[in-house]
N, C-alpha and C. Protein backbone atom coordinates (compact mmCIF):
# COMPACT_ATOMS: atom_id res chain seq x y z
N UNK A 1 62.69 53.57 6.76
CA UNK A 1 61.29 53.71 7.10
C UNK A 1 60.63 52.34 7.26
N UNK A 2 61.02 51.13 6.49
CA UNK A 2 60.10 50.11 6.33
C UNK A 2 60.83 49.20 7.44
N UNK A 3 61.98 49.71 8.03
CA UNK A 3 62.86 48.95 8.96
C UNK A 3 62.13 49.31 10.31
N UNK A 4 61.80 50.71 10.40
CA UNK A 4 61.47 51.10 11.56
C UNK A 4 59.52 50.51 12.05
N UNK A 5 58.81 50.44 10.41
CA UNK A 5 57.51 49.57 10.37
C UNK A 5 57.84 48.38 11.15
N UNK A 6 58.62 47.65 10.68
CA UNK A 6 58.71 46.11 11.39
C UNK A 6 58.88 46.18 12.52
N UNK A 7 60.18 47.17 13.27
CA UNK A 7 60.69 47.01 14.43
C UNK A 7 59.20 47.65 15.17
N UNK A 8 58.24 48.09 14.87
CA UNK A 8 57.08 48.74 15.58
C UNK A 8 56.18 47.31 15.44
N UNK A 9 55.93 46.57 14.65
CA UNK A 9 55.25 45.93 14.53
C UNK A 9 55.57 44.11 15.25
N UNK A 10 56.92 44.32 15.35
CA UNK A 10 57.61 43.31 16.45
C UNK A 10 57.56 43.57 17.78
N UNK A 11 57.57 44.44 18.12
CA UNK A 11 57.57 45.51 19.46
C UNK A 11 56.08 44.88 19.65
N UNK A 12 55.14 45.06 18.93
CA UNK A 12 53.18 45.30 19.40
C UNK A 12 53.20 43.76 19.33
N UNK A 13 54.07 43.14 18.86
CA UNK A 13 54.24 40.92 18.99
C UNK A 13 54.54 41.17 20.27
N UNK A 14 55.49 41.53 20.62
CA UNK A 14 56.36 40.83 21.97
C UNK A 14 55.31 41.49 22.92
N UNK A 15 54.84 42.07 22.86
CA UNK A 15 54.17 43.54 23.93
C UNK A 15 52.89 42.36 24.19
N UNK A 16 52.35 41.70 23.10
CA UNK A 16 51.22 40.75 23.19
C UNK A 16 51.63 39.16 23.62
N UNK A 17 52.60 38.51 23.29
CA UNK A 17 52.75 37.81 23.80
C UNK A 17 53.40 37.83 24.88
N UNK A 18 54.17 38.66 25.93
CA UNK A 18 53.87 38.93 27.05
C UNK A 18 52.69 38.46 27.88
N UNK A 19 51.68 38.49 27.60
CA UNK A 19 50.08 38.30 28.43
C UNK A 19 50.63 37.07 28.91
N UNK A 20 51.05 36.02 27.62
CA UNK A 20 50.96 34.94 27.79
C UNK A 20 51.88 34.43 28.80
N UNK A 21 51.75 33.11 29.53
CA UNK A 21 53.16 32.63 30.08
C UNK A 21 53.87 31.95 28.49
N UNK A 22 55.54 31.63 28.88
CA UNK A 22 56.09 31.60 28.34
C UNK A 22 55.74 29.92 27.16
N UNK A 23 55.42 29.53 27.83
CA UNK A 23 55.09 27.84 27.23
C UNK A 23 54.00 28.14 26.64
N UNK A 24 53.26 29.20 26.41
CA UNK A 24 51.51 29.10 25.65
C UNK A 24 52.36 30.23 24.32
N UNK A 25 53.34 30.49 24.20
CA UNK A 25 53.86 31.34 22.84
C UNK A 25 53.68 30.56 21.69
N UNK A 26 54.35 29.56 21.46
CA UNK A 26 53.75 28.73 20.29
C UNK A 26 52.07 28.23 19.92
N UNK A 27 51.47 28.29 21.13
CA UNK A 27 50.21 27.82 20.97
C UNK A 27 49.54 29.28 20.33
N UNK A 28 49.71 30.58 21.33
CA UNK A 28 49.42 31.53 20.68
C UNK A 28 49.62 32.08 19.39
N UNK A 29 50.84 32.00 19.18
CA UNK A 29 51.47 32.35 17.28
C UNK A 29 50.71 31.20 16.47
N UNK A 30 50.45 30.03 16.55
CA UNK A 30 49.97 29.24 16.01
C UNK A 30 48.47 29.48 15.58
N UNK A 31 47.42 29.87 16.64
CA UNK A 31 46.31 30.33 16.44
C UNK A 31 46.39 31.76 15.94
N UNK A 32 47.13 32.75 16.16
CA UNK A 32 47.41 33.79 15.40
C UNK A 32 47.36 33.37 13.61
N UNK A 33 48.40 32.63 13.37
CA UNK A 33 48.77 32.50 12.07
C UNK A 33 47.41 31.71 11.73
N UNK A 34 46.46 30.82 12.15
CA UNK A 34 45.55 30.37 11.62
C UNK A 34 44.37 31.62 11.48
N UNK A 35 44.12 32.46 12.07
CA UNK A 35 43.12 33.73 12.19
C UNK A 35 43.50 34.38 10.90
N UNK A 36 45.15 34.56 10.98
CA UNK A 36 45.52 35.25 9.52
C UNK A 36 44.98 34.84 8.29
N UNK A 37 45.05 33.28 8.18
CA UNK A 37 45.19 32.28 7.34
C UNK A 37 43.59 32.57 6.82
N UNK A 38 42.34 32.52 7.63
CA UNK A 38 41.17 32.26 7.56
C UNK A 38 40.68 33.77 6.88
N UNK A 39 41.09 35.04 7.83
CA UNK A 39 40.93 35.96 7.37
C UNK A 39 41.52 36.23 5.93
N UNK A 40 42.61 35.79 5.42
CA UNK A 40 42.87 36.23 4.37
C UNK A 40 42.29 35.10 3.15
N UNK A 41 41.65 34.06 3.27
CA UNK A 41 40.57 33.17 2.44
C UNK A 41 39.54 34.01 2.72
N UNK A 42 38.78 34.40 3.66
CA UNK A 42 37.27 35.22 3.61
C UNK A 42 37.58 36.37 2.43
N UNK A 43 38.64 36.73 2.61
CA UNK A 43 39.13 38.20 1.68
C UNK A 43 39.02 38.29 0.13
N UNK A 44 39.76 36.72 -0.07
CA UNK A 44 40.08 36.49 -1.22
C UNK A 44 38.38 35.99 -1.95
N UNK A 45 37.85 35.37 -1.13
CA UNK A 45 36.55 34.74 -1.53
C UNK A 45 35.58 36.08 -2.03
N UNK A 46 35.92 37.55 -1.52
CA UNK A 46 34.75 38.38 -1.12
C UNK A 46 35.10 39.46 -2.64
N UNK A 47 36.33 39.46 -2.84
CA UNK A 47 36.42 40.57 -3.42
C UNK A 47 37.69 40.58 -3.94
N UNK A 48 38.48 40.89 -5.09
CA UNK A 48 40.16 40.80 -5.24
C UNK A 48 40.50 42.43 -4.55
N UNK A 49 39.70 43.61 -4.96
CA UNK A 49 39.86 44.57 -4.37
C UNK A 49 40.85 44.10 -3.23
N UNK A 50 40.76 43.55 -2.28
CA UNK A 50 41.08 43.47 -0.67
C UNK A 50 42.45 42.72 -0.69
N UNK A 51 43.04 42.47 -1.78
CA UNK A 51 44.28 41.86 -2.42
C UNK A 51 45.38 42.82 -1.89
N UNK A 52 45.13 43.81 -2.38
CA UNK A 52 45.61 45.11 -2.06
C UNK A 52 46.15 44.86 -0.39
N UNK A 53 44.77 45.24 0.48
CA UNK A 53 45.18 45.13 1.54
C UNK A 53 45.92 43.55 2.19
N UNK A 54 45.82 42.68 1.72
CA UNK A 54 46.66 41.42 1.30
C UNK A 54 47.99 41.65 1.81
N UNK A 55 48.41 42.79 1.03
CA UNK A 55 50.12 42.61 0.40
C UNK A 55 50.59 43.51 1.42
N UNK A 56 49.51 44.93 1.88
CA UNK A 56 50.22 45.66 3.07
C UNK A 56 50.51 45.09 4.40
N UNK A 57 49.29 43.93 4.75
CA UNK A 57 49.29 43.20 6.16
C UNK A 57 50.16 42.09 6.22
N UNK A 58 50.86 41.81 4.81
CA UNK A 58 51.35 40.81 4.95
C UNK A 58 52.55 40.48 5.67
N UNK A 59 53.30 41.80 5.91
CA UNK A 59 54.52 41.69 6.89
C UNK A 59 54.42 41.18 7.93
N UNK A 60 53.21 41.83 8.71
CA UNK A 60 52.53 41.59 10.05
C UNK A 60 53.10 40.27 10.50
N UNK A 61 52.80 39.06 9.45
CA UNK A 61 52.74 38.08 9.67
C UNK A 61 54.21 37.24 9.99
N UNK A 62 54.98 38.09 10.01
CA UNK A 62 56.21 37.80 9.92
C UNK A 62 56.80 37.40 11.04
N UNK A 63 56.54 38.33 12.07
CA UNK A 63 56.54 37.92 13.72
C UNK A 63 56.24 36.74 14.41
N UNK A 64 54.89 36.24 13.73
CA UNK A 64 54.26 35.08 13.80
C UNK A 64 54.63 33.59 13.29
N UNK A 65 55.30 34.11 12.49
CA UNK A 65 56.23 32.62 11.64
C UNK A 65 57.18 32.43 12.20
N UNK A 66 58.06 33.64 12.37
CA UNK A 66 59.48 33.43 13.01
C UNK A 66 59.10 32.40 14.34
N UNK A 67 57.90 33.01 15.12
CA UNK A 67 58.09 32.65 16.80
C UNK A 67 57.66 31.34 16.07
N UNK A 68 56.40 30.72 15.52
CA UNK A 68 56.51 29.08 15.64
C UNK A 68 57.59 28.63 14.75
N UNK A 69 58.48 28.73 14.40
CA UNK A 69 59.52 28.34 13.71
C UNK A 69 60.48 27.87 14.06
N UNK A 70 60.99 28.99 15.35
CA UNK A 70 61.78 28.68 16.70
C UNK A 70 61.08 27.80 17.63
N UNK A 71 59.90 27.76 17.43
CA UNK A 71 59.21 26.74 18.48
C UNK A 71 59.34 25.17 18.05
N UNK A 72 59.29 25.27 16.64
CA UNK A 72 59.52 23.81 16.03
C UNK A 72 60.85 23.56 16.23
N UNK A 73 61.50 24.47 16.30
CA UNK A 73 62.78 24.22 15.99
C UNK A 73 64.03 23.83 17.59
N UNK A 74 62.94 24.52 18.78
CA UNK A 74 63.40 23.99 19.85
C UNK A 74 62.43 22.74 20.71
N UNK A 75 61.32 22.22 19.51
CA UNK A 75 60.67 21.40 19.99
C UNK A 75 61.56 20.22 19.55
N UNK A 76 61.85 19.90 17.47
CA UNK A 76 62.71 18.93 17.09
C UNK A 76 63.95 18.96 18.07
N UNK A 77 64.67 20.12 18.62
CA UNK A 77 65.81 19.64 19.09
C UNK A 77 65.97 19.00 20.82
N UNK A 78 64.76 19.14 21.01
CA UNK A 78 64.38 18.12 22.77
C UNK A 78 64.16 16.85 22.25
N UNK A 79 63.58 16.80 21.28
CA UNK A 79 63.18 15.44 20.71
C UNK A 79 64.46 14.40 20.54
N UNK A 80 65.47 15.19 19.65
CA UNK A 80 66.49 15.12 19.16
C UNK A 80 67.71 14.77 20.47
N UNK A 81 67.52 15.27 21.77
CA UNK A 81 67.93 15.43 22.54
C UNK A 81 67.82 14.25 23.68
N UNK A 82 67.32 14.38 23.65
CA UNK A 82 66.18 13.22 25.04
C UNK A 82 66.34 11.69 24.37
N UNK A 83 66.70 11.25 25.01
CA UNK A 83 66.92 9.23 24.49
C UNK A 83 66.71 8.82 25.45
């Protein structure tokens, strides 16, 4: 069940970054993960109640790390590459 959550929730990533061209994916996941980041300080500031919802959204975010991760990771290796 929690396999088939993710694979739905990776599916509604790729489905969105689609819009984008292919070179604006890191820029997009990047401002994604900062929206997360901000939203989940407003949360924490407002109420612990919303902690809760914290821990359910937190997978979400998972999509979003992976893609800039691979982005760092095929950015160091051009770097790495190129002399």
């Amino acid at each position: 069940m929690k396999q088939m959550i993710i694979d739905q929730i990776f599916s509604i990533y790729s489905q969105f970054l689609n819009y984008f061209p292919q070179n604006l994916h890191g820029l997009v996941s990047l401002a994604l993960a900062v929206l997360i980041v901000i939203g989940i300080v407003k949360v924490i500031r407002k109420d612990f109640i919303y902690i809760i919802l914290l821990v359910v959204l937190l997978p979400a975010s998972v999509p979003i790390l992976k893609n800039i991760w691979e982005s760092l990771v095929n950015i160091i290796k051009f770097l790495l590459t190129k002399r």
